[in-house]
Protein backbone atom coordinates (compact mmCIF):
# COMPACT_ATOMS: atom_id res chain seq x y z
CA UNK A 1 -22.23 -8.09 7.53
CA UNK A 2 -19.29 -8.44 5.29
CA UNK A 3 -15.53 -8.03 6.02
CA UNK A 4 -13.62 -5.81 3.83
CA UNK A 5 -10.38 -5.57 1.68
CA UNK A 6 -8.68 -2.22 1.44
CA UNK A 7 -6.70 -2.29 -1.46
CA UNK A 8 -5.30 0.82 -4.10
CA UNK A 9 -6.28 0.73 -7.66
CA UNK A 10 -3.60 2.45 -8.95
CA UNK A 11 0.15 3.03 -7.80
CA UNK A 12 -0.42 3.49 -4.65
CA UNK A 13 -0.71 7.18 -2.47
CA UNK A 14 -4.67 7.01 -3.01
CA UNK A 15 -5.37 7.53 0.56
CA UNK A 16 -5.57 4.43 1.90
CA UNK A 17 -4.67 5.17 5.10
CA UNK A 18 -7.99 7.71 5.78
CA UNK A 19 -10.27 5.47 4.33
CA UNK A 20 -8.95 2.26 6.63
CA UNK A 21 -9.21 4.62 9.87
CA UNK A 22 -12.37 5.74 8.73
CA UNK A 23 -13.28 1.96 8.13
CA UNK A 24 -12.27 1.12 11.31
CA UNK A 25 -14.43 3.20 13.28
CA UNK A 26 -16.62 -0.17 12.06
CA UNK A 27 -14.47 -3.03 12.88
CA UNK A 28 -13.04 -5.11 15.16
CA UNK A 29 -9.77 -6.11 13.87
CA UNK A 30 -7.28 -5.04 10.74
CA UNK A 31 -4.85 -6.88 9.19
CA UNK A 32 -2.02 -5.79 7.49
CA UNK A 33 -1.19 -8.51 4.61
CA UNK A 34 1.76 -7.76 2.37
CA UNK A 35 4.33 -5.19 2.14
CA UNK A 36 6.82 -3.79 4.32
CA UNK A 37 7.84 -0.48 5.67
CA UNK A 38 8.59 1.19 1.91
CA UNK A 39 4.71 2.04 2.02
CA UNK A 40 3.46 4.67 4.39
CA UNK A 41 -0.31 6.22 5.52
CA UNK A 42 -0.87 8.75 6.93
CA UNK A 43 -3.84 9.86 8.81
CA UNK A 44 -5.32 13.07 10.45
CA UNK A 45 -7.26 12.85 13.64
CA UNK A 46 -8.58 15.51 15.18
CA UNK A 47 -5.90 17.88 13.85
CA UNK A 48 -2.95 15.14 14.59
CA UNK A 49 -1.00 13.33 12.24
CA UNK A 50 0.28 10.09 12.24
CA UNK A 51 2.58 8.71 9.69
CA UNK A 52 2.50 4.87 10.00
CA UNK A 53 4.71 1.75 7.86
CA UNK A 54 4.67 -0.91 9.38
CA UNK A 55 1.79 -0.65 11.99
CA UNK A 56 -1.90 -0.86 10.63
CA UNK A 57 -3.91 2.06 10.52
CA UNK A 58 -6.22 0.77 13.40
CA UNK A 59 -3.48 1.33 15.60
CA UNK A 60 -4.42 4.53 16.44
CA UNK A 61 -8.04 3.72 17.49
CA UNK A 62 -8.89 2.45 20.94
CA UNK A 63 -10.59 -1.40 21.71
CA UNK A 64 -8.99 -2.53 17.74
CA UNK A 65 -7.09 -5.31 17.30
CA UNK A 66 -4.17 -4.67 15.03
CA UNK A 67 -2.77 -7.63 13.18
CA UNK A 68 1.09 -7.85 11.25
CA UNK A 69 0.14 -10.91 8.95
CA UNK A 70 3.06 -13.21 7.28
CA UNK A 71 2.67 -11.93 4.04
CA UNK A 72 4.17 -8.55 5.61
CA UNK A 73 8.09 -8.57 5.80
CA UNK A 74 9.39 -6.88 8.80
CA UNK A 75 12.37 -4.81 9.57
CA UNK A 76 11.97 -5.44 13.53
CA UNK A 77 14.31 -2.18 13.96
CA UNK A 78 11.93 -0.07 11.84
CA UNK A 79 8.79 -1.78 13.92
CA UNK A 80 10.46 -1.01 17.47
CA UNK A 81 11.01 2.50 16.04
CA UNK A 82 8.20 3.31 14.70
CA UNK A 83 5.81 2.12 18.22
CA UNK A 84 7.73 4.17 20.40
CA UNK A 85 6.68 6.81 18.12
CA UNK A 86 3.46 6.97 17.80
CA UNK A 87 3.57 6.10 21.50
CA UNK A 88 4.90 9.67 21.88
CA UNK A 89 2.03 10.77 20.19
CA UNK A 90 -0.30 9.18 23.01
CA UNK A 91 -1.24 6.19 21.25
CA UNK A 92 -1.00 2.73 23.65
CA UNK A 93 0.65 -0.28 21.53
CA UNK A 94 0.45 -3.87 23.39
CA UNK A 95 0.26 -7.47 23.33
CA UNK A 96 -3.61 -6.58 23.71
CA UNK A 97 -3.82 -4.53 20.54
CA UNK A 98 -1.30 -5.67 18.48
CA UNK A 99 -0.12 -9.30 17.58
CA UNK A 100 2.79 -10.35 14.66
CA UNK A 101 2.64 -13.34 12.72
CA UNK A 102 5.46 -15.93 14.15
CA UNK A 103 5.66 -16.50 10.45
CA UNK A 104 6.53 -13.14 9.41
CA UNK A 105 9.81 -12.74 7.55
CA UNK A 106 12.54 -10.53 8.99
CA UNK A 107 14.60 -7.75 6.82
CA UNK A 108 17.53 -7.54 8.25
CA UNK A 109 20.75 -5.14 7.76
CA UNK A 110 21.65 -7.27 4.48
CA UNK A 111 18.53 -6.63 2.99
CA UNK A 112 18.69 -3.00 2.66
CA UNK A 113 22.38 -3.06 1.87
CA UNK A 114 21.51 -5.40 -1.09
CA UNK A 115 18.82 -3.39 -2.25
CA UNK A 116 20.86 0.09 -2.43
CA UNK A 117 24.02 -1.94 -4.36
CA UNK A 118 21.52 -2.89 -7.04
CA UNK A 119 19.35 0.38 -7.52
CA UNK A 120 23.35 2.39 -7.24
CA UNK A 121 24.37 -0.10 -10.00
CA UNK A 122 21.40 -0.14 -12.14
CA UNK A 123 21.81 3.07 -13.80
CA UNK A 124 19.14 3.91 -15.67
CA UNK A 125 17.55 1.10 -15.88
CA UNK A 126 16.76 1.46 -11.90
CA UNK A 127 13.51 0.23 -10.89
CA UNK A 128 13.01 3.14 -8.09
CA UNK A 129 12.92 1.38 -4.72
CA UNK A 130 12.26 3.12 -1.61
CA UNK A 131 15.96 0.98 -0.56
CA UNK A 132 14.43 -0.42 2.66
CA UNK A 133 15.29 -3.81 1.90
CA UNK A 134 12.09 -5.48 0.49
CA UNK A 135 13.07 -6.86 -2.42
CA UNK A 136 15.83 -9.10 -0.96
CA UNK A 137 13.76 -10.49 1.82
CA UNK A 138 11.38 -11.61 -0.53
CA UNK A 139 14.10 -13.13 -2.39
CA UNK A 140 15.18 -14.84 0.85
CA UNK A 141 11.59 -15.85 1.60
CA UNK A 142 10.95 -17.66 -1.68
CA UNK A 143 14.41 -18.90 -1.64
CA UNK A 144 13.58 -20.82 1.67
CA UNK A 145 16.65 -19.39 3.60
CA UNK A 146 14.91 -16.33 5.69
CA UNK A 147 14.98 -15.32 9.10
CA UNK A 148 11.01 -15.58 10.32
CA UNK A 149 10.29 -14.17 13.66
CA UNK A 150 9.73 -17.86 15.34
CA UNK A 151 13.38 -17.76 14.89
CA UNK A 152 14.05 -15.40 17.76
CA UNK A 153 12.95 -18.03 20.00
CA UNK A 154 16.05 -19.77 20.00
CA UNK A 155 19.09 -19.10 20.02
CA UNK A 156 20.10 -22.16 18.88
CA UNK A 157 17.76 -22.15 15.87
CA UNK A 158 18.52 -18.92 15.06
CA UNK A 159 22.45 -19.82 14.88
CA UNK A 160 21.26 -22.41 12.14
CA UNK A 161 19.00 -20.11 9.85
CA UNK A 162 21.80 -17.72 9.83
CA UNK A 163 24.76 -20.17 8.69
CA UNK A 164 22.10 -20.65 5.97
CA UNK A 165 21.37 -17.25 5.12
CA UNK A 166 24.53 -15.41 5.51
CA UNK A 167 25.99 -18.44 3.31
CA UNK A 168 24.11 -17.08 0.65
CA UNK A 169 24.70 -12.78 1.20
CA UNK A 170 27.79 -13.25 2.14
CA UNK A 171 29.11 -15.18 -1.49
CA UNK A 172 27.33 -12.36 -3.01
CA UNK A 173 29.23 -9.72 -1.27
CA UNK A 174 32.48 -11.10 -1.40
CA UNK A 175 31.72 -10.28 -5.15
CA UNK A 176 31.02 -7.35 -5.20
CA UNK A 177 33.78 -6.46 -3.02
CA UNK A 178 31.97 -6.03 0.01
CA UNK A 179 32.32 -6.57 3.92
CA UNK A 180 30.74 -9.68 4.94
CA UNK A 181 28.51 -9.98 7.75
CA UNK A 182 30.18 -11.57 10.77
CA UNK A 183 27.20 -14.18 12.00
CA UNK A 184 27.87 -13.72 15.75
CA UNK A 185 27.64 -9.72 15.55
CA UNK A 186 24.07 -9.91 14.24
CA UNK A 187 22.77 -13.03 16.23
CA UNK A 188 23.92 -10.46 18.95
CA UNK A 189 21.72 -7.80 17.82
CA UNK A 190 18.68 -10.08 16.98
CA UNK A 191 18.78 -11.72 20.41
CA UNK A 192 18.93 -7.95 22.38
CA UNK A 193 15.53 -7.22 20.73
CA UNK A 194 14.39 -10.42 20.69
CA UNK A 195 12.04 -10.14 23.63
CA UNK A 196 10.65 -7.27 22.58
CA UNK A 197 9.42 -8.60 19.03
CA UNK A 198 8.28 -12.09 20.76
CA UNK A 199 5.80 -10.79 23.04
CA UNK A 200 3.75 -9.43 20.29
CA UNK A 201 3.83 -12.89 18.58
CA UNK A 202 1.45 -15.31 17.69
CA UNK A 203 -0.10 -17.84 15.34
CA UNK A 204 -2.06 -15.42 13.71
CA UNK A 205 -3.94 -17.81 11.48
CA UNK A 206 -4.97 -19.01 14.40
CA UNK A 207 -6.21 -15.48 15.92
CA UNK A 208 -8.39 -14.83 12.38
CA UNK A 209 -9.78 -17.82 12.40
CA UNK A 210 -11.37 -16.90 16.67
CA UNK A 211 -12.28 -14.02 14.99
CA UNK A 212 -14.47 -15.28 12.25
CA UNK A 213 -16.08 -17.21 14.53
CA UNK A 214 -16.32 -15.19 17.12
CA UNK A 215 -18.26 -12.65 14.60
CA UNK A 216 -15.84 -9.83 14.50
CA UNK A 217 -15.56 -7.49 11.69
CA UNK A 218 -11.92 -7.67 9.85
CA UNK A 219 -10.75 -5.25 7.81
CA UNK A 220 -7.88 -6.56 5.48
CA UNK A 221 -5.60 -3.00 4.70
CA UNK A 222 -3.19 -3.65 1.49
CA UNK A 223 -0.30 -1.42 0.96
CA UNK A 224 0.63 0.30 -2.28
CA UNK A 225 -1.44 -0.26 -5.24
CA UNK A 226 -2.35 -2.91 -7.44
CA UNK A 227 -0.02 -1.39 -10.75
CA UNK A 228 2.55 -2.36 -8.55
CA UNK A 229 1.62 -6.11 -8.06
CA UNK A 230 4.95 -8.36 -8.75
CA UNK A 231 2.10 -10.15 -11.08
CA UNK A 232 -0.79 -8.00 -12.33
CA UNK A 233 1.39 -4.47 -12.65
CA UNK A 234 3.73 -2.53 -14.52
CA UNK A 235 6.92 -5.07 -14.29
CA UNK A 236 9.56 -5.07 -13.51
CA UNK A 237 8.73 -1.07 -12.13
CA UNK A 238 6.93 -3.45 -9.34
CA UNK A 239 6.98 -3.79 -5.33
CA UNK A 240 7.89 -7.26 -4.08
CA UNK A 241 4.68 -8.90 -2.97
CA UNK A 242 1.45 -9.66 -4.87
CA UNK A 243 -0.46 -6.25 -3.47
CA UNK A 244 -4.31 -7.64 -4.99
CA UNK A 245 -7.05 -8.51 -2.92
CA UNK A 246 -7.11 -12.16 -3.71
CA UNK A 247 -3.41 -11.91 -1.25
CA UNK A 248 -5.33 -10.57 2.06
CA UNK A 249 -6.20 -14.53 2.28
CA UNK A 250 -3.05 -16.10 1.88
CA UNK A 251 -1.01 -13.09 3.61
CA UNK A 252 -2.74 -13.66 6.83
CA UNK A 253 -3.81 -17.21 6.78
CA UNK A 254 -7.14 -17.19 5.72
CA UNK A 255 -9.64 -18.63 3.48
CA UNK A 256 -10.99 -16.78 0.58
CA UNK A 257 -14.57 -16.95 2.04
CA UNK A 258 -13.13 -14.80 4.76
CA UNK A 259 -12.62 -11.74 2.80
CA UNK A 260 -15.58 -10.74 2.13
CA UNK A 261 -16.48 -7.03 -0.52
CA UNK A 262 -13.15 -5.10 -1.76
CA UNK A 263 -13.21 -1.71 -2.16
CA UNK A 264 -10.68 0.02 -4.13
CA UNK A 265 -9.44 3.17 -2.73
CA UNK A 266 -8.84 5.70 -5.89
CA UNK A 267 -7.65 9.26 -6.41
CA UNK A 268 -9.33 11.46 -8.58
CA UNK A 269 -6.04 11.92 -10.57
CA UNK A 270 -2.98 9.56 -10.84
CA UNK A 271 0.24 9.48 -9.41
CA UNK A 272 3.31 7.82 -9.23
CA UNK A 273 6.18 7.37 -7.32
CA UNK A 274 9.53 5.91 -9.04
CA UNK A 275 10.61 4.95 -11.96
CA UNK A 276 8.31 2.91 -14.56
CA UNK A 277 5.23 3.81 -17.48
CA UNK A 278 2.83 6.55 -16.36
CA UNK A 279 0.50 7.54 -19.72
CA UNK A 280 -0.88 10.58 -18.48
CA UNK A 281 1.58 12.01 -16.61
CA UNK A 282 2.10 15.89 -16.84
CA UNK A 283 5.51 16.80 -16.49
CA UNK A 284 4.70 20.64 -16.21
CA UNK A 285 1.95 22.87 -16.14
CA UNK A 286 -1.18 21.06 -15.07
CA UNK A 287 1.10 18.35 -13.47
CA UNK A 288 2.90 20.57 -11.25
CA UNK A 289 -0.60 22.08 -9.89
CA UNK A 290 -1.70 18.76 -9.09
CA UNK A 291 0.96 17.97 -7.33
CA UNK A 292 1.19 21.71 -5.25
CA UNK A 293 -2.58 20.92 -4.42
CA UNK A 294 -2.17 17.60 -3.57
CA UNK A 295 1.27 18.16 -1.51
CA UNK A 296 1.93 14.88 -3.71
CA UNK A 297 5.48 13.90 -1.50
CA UNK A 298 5.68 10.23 -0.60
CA UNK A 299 5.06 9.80 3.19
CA UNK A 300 7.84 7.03 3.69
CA UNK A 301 10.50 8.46 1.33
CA UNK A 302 9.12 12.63 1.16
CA UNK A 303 10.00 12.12 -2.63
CA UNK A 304 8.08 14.45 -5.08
CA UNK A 305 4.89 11.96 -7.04
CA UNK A 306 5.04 12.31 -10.44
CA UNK A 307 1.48 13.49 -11.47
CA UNK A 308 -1.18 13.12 -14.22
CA UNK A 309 -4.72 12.94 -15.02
CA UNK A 310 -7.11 10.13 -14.08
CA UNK A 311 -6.30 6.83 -16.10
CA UNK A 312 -9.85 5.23 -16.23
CA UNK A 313 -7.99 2.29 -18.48
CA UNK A 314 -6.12 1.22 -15.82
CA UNK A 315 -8.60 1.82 -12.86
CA UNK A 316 -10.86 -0.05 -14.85
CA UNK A 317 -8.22 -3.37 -15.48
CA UNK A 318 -7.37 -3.42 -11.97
CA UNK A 319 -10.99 -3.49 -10.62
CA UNK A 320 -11.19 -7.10 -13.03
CA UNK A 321 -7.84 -8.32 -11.95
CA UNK A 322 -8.53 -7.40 -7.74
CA UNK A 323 -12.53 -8.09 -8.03
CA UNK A 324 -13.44 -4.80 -6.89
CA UNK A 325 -16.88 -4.18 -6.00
CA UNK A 326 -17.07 -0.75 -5.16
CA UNK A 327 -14.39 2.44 -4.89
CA UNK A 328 -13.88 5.33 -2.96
CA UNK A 329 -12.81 8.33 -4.57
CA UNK A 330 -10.31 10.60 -2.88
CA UNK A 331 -9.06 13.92 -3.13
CA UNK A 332 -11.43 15.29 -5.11
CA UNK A 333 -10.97 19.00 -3.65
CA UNK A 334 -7.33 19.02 -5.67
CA UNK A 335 -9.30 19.18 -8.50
CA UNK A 336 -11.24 22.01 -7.63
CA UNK A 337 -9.50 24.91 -9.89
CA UNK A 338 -9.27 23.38 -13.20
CA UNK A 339 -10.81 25.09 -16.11
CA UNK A 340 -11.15 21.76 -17.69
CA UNK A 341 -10.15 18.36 -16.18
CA UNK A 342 -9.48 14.99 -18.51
CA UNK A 343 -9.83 11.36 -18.50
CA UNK A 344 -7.95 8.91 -20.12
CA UNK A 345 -10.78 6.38 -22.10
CA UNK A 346 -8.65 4.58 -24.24
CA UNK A 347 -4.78 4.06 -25.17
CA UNK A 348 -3.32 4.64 -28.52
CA UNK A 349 -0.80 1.88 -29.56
CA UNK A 350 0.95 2.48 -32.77
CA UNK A 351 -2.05 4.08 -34.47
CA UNK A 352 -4.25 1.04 -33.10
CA UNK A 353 -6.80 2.14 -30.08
CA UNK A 354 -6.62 -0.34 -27.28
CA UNK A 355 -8.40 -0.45 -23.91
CA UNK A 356 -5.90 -2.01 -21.51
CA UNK A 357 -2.55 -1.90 -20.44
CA UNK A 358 -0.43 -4.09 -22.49
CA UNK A 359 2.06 -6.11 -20.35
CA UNK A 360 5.12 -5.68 -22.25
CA UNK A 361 7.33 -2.66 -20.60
CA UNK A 362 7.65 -1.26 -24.13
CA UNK A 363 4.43 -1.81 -25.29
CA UNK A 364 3.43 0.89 -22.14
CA UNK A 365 6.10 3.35 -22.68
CA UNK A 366 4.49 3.67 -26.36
CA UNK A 367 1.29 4.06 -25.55
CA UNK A 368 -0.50 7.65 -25.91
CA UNK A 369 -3.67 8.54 -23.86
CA UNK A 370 -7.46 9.13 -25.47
CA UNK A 371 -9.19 11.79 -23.43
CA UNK A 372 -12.58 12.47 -22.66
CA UNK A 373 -12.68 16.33 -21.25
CA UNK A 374 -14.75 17.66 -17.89
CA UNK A 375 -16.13 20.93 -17.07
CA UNK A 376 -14.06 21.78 -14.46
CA UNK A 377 -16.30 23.04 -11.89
CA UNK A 378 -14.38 25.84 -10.73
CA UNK A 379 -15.58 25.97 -6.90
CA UNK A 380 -14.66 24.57 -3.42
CA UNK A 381 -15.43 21.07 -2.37
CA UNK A 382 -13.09 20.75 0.52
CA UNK A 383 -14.98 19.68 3.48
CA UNK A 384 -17.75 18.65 1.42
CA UNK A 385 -19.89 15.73 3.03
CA UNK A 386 -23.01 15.04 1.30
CA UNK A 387 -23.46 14.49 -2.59
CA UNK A 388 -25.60 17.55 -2.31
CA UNK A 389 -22.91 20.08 -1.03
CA UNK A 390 -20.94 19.36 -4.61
CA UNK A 391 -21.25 20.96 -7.55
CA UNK A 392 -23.20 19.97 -10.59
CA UNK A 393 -20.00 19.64 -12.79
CA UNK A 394 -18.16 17.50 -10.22
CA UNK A 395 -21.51 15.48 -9.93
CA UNK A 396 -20.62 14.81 -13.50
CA UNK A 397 -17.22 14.25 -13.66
CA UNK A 398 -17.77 11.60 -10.62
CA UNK A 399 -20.94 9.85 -12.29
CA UNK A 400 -18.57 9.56 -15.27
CA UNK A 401 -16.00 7.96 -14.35
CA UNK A 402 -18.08 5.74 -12.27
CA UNK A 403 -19.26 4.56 -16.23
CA UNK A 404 -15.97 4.32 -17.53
CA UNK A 405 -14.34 2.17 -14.85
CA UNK A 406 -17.51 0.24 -14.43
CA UNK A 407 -17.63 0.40 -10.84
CA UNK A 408 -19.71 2.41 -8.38
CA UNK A 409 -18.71 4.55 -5.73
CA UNK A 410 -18.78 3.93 -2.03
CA UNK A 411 -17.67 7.13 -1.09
CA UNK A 412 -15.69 10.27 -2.05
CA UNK A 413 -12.94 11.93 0.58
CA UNK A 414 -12.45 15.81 0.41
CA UNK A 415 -9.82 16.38 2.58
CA UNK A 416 -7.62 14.79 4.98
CA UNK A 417 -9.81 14.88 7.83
CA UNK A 418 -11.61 11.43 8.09
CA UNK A 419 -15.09 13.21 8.82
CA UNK A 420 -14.72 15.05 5.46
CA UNK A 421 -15.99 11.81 3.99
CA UNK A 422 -19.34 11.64 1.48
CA UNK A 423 -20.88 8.07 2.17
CA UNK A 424 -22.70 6.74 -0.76
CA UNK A 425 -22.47 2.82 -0.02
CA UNK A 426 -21.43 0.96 3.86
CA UNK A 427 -18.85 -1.50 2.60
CA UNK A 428 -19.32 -3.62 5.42
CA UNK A 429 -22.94 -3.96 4.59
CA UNK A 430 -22.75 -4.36 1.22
């Protein structure tokens, strides 16, 4: 038996969040290891949908142990929020099933405020942030002056970190011509909720490490996709945090042994949310069907996805860079009414036919997509749940890019609905 890491293989919006409740039906724990609340799943149970940030999707499943790890950066508002939520919905959220890093860094008001000041001033050259904040707690993290939720423990601590902190925001904001946070007014507001952060905190390096030897199965769930790694993706049109596989170790306090197979959740198309390179997007036409049959809006922000065909270049780059041994295809049914469907094979750079992303931002605005063209298959696989029920020509158009990316499937998702799930590989057995 193998744990698993969940992690996107392109820009995120692949369906992570079905595939980790659908995973989780076979573990014992999951771990959320990077991100914040800018990236959302959703899932559908039993006709019910849940819209989740910060929690992890096993949440929603009863007897799981749901883990915040401190790679994760936490707006505690947004947390508190978002559990009495999906406690509305009938879901029970406790110090039994859910635990917080004590290392986990805190956004706080600041962050967000920082974050919208930049992307208002940046123009054109905006990078396309969901403006939650997660940039600048980052910052604060690496720059050793953050507000971690240990801090909460003491008032007195928590008095020091913010002299530090505020230090910092507040030279910044003078400026720009900006109020500047008064320290008492937001020690204030930290300490009211203080108590109700604290209880779900623990060493959590610690917990994993019971775990492991206790047996348990852990299933590591990444947020957003690898293109958008601060390292391995399309910079600076990047998220925060390093969102690979090789990060569900040091984002929950782990060793790499402990991670076990990776399998890399992909759509059967591409999309993209913000600003940044995107080589086969479809601005019209075939684009906008993709994106009507795919309701392609982002679940955290409800913006529209820009939309294009399958990019087997950069599937197949970020399957080397994240070590991905197997992938699950999703949304296969959006495809189902296309007279012919493509796949990008190559890149054309400056007459020159390459087969990878290059890293330089201009370098991947140039570059022109090679297509290989599908059959469309021209019939309904919605619902579709063993290789047999699909067609011949979307037999074919799975097999191939299973060549091209050089990586085989584990599964293929045709709808929403976690049963509607075609199981080719166990990726905790594998």
């Amino acid at each position: 038996m193998s744990n698993v890491v969940v992690v996107g293989s392109q820009w995120g919006d692949e369906g992570k969040g079905k595939i980790v409740d659908w995973l989780s039906d076979q573990a014992d724990v999951v771990v959320r290891f990077q991100g914040g609340h800018n990236a959302g799943h959703t899932l559908v149970i039993d006709g019910i949908t849940y819209k989740l940030k910060l929690l992890p999707s096993g949440i929603v499943r009863s007897g799981k142990i749901s883990i915040i790890g401190n790679g994760v950066v936490v707006d505690p508002w947004a947390l508190l929020d978002e559990i009495k939520s999906i406690q509305k919905q009938g879901v029970k959220v406790s110090e039994e099933n859910l635990i917080i890093a004590e290392t986990a860094n805190l956004i706080l008001p600041y962050h967000k405020e920082m974050d919208e000041i930049r992307e208002d001033a940046a123009g054109k050259g905006k990078i396309g942030t969901t403006r939650r904040g997660i940039g600048p707690a980052y910052e604060d993290k690496v720059g050793r002056r953050a507000i971690r939720v240990m801090d909460l423990r003491s008032e007195t601590n928590l008095d020091q970190r913010l002299d530090i902190v505020l230090q910092h925001h507040n030279a910044i904001r003078k400026g720009l011509n900006k109020k500047v946070y008064k320290k008492e007014e937001l020690k204030k507001e930290l300490m009211k909720i203080a108590p109700e952060i604290l209880k779900y905190s623990q060493p959590v390096w610690k917990k994993i490490n019971e775990f492991k030897e206790q047996n348990k199965k852990i299933l590591f769930e990444g947020a957003q996709g690898i293109l958008l790694d601060v390292d391995h993706g399309t910079y600076p049109f990047v998220t925060s945090s390093n969102t690979v596989a090789a990060n569900a170790a040091t984002g929950s306090g782990c060793g790499p042994d402990t991670v076990g197979n990776v399998l890399g959740i992909t759509k059967a198309y591409t999309t993209r949310v913000g600003e940044g390179p995107f080589p086969t997007e479809l601005t019209e036409g075939d684009g906008e069907k993709l994106g009507k049959r795919g309701n392609e809006f982002g679940t955290v922000t409800n913006r529209k996805r820009r939309c294009g065909w399958f990019d087997a270049v950069l599937v197949k780059q970020t399957i080397k860079v994240a070590g991905i041994k197997g992938i699950a295809l999703t949304k296969l049914d959006v495809l189902d009414d296309f007279d012919e469907i493509k796949v990008c094979i190559k890149y054309d750079l400056d007459g020159k036919e390459i087969d990878y992303l290059p890293a330089a931002v201009e370098d991947q605005k140039k570059v022109k997509p090679i297509y290989k063209n599908f059959p469309g298959w021209k019939s309904e696989t919605r619902g579709a749940r063993s290789i047999e029920d699909l067609p011949d020509k979307a037999k074919e158009y799975i097999h191939g890019i299973e060549d091209l990316v050089e990586a085989k499937l584990s599964s293929i998702s045709t709808s929403p609905e976690r049963e509607d799930t075609i199981l080719l590989e166990d990726p905790f057995n594998n």
